[in-house]
C-alpha atoms as a PDB file:
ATOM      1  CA  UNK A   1       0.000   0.000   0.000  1.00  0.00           C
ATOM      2  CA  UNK A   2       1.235   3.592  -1.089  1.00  0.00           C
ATOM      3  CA  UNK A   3       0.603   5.983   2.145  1.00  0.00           C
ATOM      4  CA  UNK A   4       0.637   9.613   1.063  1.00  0.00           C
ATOM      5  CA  UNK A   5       1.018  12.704   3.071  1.00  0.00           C
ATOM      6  CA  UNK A   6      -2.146  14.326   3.035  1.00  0.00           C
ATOM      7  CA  UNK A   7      -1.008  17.862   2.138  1.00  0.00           C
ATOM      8  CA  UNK A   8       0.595  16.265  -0.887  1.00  0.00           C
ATOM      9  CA  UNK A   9      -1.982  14.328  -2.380  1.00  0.00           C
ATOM     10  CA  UNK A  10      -1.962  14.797  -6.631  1.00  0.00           C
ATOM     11  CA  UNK A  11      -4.569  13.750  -9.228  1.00  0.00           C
ATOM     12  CA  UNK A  12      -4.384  14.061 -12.759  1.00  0.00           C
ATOM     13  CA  UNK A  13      -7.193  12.330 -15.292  1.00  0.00           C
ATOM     14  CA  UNK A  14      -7.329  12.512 -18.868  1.00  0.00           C
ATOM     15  CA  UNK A  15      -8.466  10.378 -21.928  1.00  0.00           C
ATOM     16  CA  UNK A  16      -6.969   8.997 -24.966  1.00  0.00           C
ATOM     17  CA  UNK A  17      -8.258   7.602 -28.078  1.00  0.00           C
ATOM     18  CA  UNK A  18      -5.887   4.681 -28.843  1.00  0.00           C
ATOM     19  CA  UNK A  19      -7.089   4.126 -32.683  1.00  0.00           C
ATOM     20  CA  UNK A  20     -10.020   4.568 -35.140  1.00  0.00           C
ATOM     21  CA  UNK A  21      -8.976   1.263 -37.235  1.00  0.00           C
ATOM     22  CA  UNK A  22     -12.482   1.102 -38.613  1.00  0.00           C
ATOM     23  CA  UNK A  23     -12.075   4.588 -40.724  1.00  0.00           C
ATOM     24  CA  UNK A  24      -8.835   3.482 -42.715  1.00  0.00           C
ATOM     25  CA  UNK A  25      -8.938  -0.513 -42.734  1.00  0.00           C
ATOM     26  CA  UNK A  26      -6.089  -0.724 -39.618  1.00  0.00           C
ATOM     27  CA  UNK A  27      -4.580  -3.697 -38.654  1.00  0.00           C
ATOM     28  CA  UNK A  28      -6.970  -3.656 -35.282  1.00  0.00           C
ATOM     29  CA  UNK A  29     -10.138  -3.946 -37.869  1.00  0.00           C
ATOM     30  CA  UNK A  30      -8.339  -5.973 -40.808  1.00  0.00           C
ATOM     31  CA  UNK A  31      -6.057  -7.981 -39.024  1.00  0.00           C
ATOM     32  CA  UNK A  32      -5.506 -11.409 -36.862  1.00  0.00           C
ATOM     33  CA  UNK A  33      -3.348 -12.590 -33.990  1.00  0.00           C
ATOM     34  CA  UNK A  34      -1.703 -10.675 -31.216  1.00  0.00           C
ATOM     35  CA  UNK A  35      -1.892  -6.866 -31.805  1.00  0.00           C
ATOM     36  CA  UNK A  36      -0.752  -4.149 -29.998  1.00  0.00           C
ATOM     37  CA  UNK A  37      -1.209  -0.353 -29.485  1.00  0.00           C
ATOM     38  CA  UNK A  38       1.027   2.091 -27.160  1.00  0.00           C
ATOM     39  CA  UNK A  39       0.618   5.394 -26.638  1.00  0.00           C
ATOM     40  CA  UNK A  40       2.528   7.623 -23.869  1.00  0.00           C
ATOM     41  CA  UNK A  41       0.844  10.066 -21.643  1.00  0.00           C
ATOM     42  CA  UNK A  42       2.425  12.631 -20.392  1.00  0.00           C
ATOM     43  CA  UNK A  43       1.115  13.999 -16.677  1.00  0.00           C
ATOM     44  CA  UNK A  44      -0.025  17.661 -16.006  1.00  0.00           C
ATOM     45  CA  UNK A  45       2.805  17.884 -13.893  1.00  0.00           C
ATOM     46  CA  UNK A  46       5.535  15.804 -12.766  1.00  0.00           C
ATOM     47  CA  UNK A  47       4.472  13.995  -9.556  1.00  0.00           C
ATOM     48  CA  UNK A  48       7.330  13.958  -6.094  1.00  0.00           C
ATOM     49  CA  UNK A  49       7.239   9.943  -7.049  1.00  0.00           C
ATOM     50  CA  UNK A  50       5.911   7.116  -8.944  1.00  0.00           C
ATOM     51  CA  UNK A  51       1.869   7.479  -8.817  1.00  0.00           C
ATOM     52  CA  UNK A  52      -0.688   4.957  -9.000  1.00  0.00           C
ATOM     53  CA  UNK A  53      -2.132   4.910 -12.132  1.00  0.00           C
ATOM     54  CA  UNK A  54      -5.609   3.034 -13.025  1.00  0.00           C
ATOM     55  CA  UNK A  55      -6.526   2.893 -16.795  1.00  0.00           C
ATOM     56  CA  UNK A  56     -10.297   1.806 -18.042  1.00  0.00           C
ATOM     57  CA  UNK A  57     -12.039   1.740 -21.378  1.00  0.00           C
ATOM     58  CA  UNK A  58     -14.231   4.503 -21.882  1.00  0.00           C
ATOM     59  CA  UNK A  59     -15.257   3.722 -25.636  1.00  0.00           C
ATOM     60  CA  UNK A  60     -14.654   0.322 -27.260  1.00  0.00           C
ATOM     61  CA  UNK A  61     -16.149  -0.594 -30.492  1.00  0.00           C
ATOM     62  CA  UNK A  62     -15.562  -4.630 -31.165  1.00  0.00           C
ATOM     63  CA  UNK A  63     -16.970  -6.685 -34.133  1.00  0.00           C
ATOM     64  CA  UNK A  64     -19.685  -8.938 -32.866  1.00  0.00           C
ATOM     65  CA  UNK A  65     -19.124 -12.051 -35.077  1.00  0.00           C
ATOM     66  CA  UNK A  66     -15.785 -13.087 -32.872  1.00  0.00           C
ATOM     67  CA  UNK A  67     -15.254 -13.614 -29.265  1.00  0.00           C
ATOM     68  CA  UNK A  68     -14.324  -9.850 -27.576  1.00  0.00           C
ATOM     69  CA  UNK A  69     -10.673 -10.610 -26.531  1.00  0.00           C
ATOM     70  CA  UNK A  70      -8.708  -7.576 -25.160  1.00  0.00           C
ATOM     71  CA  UNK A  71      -5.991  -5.985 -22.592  1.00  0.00           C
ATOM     72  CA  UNK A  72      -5.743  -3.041 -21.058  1.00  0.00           C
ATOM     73  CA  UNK A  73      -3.020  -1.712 -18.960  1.00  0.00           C
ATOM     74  CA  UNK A  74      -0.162   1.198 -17.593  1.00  0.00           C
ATOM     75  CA  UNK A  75       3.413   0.408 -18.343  1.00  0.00           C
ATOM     76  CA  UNK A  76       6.538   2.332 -17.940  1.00  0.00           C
ATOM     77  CA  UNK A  77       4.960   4.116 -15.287  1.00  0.00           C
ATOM     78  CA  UNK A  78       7.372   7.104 -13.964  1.00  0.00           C
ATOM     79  CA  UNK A  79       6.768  10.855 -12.780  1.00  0.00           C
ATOM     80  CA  UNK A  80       5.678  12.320 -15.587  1.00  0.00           C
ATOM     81  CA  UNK A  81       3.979   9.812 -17.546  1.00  0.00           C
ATOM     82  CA  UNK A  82       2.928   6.407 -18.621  1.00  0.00           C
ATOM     83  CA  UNK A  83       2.284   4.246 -21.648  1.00  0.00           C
ATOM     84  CA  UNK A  84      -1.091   3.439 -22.477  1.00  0.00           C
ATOM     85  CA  UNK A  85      -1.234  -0.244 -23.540  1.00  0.00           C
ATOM     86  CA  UNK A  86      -4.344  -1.843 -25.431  1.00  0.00           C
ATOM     87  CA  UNK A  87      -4.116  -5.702 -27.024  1.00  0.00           C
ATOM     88  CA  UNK A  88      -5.637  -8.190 -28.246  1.00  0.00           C
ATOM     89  CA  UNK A  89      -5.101 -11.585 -30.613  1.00  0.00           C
ATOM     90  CA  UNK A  90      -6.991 -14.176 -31.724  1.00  0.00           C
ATOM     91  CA  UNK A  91      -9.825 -13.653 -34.869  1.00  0.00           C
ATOM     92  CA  UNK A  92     -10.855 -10.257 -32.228  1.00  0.00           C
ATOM     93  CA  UNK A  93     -11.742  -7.202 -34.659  1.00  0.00           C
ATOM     94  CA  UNK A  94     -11.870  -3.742 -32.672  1.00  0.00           C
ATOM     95  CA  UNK A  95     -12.860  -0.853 -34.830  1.00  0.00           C
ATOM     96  CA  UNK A  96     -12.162   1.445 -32.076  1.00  0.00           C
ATOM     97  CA  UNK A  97     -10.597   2.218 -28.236  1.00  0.00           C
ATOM     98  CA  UNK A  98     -10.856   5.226 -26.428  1.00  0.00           C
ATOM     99  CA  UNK A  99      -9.563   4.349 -22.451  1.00  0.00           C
ATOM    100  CA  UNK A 100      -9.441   6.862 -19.571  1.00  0.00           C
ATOM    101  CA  UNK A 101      -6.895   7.371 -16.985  1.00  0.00           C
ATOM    102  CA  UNK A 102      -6.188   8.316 -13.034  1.00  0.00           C
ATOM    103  CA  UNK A 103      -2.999   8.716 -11.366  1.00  0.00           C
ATOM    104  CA  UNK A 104      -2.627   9.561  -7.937  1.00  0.00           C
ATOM    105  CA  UNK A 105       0.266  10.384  -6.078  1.00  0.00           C
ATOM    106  CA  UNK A 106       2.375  12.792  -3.835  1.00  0.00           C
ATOM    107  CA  UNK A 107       3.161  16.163  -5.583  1.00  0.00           C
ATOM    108  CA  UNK A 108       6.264  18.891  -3.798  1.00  0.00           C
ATOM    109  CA  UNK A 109       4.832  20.920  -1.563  1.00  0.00           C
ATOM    110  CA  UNK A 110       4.798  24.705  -1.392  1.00  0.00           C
ATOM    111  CA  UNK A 111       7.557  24.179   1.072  1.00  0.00           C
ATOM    112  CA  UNK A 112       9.661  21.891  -0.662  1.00  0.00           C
ATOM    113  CA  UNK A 113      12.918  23.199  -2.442  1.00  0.00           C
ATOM    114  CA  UNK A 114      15.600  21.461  -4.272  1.00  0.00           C
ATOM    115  CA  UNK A 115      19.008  22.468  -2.974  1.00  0.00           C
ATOM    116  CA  UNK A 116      21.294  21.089  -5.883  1.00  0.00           C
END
């Protein structure tokens, strides 16, 4: 468990849409097997540490003639950003992926002052 000072307590949110492979016949829509998208985000601000970051699909747009097979998750996480990571394999056909993202963590204070 992370325990955070309360004083110091950062959030940042955003979305991101991963792909639109529907419009121009991507490999998401068109293709087979394992399939991958990245994309970084970069935070509002730089947090004190490493937040917690918790992803979700907010939009997802899947072919309904295969079995819905996908992955979502935060890698690289670090201060000032993360990569968004979507996959899936199989016969799975995703015309689209929009996720949404929270990271919470401990920010510098007002206080706070690097000496070198």
């Amino acid at each position: 468990m992370k325990k955070l000072r309360s004083h110091r307590v950062g959030i940042d949110q955003g979305t991101v849409e991963l792909f639109s492979d529907f419009v121009h016949g991507g490999d998401m829509w068109t293709g087979s097997g394992t399939r991958e998208r990245r994309q970084r985000v970069v935070f509002s601000e730089a947090f004190s540490d490493v937040p917690s970051v918790h992803v979700a699909l907010a939009l997802w747009d899947f072919d309904s003639s295969a079995n819905i097979r996908a992955d979502l998750y935060a890698d690289n996480v670090g201060r000032d950003g993360f990569e968004m990571v979507f996959r899936t394999w199989a016969d799975t056909r995703v015309a689209r992926v929009r996720t949404s993202w929270l990271a919470i963590g401990e920010v510098k204070g007002e206080d706070d002052w690097d000496v070198y």
